[in-house]
C-alpha atoms as a PDB file:
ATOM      1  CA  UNK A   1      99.785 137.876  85.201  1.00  0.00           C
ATOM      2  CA  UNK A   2      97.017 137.834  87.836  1.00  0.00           C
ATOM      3  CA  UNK A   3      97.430 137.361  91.779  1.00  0.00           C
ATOM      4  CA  UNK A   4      97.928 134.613  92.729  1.00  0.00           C
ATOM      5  CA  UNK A   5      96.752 132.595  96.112  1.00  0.00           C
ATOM      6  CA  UNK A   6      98.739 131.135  98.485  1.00  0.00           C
ATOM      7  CA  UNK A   7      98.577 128.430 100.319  1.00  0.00           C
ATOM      8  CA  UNK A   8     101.368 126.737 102.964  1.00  0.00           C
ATOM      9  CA  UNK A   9     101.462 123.405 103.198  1.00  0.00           C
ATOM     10  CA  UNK A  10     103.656 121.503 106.368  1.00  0.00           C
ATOM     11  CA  UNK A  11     104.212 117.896 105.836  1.00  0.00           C
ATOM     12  CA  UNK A  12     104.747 115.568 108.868  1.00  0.00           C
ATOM     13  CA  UNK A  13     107.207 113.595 106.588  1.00  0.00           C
ATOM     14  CA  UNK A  14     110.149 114.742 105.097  1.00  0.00           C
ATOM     15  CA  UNK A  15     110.538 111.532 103.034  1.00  0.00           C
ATOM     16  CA  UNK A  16     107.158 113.173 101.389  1.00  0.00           C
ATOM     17  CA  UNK A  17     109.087 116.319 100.861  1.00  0.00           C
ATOM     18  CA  UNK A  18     112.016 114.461  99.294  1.00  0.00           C
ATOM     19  CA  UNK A  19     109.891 112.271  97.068  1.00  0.00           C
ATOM     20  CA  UNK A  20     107.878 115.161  95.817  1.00  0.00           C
ATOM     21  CA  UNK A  21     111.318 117.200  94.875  1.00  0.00           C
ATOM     22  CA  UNK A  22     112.558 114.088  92.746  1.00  0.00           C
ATOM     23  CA  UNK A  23     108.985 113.381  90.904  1.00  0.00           C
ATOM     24  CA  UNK A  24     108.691 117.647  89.938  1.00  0.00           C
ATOM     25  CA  UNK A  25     112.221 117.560  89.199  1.00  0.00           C
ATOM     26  CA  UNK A  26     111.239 114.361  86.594  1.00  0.00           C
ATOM     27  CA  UNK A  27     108.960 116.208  84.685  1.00  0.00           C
ATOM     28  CA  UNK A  28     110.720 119.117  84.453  1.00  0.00           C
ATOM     29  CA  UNK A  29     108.617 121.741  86.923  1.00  0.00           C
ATOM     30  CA  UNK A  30     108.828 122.861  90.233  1.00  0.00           C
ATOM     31  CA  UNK A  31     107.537 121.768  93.299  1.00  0.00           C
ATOM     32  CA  UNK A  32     105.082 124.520  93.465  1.00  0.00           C
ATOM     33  CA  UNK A  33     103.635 123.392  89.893  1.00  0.00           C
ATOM     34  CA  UNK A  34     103.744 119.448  90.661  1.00  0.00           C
ATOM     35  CA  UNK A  35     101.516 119.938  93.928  1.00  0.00           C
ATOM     36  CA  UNK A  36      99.009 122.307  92.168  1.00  0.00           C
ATOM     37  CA  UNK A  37      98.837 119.658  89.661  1.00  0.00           C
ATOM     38  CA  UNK A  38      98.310 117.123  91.851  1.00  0.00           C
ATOM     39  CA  UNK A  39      95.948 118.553  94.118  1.00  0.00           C
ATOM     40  CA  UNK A  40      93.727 119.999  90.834  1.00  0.00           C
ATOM     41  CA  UNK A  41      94.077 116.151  89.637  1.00  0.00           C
ATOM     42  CA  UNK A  42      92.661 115.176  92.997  1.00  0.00           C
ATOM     43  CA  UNK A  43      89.936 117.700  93.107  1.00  0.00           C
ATOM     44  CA  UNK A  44      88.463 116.729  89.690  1.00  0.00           C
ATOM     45  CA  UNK A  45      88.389 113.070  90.202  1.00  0.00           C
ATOM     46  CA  UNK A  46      86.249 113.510  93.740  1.00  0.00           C
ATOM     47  CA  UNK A  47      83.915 116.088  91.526  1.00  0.00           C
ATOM     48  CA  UNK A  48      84.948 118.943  93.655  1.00  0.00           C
ATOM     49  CA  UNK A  49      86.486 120.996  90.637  1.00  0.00           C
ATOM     50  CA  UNK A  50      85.363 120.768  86.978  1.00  0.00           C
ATOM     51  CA  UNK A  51      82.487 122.098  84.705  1.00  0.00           C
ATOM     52  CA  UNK A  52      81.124 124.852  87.423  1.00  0.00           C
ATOM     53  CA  UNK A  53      77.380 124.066  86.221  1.00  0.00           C
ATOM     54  CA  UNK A  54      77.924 119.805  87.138  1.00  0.00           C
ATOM     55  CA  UNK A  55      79.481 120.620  90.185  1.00  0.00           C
ATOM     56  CA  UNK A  56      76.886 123.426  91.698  1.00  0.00           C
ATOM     57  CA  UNK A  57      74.396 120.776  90.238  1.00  0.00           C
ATOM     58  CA  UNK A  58      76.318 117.606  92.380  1.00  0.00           C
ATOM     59  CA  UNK A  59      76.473 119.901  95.380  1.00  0.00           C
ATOM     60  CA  UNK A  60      72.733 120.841  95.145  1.00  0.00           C
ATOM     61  CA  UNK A  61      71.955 117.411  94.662  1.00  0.00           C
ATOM     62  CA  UNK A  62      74.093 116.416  97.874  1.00  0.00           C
ATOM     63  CA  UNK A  63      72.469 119.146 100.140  1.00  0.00           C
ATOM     64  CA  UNK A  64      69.099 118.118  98.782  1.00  0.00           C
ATOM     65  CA  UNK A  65      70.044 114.009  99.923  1.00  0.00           C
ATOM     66  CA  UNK A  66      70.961 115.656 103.478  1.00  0.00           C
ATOM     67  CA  UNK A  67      68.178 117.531 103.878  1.00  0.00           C
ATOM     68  CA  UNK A  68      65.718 115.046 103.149  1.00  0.00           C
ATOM     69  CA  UNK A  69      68.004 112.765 105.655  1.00  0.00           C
ATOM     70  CA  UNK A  70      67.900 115.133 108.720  1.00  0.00           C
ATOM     71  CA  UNK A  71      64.220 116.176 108.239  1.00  0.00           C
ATOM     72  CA  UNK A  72      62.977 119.513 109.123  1.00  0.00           C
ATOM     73  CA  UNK A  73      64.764 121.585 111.329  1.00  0.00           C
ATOM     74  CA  UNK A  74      62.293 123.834 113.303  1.00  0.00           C
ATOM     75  CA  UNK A  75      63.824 126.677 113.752  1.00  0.00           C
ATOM     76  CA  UNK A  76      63.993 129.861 111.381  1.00  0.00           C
ATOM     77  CA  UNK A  77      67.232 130.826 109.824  1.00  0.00           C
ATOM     78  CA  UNK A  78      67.506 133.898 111.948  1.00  0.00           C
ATOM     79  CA  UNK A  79      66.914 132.296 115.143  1.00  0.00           C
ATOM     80  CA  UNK A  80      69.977 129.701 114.234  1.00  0.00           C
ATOM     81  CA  UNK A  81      72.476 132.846 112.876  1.00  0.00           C
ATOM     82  CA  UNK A  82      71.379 134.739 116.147  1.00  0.00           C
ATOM     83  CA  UNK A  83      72.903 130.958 118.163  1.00  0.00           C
ATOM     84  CA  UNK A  84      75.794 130.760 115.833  1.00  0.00           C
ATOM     85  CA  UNK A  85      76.654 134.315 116.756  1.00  0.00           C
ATOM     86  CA  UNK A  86      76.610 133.914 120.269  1.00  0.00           C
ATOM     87  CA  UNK A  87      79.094 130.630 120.487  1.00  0.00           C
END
């Protein structure tokens, strides 16, 4: 098997914590499997996870909408990484 990424996850709620124990333990898989689900569920019904080539294409298409709604930005990329670097 391949390594695998972690991620914690604190809920404010332990009600939410309860309820998601019960609904894994429903279908039979662990809490660990009914979040990933869930979450990779979530992702591909805002178009953030899917067919790689749509969603570079959506994002393109989003940055290009942006861009055209800020306007130019008059100021070379180096000059803005050599700002970013100093904050």
């Amino acid at each position: 098997m391949g390594k695998k990424a972690r991620i914690g996850l604190y809920l404010e709620d332990e009600e939410i914590k309860r309820q998601i124990k019960i609904a894994a333990a429903r279908r039979g898989v662990s809490t660990t499997s009914y979040c990933t689900q869930a979450i990779e569920e979530r992702l591909k019904r805002e178009g953030e996870m899917g067919d790689r080539s749509k969603s570079r294409a959506a994002l393109l298409a989003r940055m290009d909408k942006l861009s055209r709604e800020i306007g130019p930005i008059k100021e070379t990329a180096a000059k803005l990484v050599k700002e970013g670097r100093r904050r």
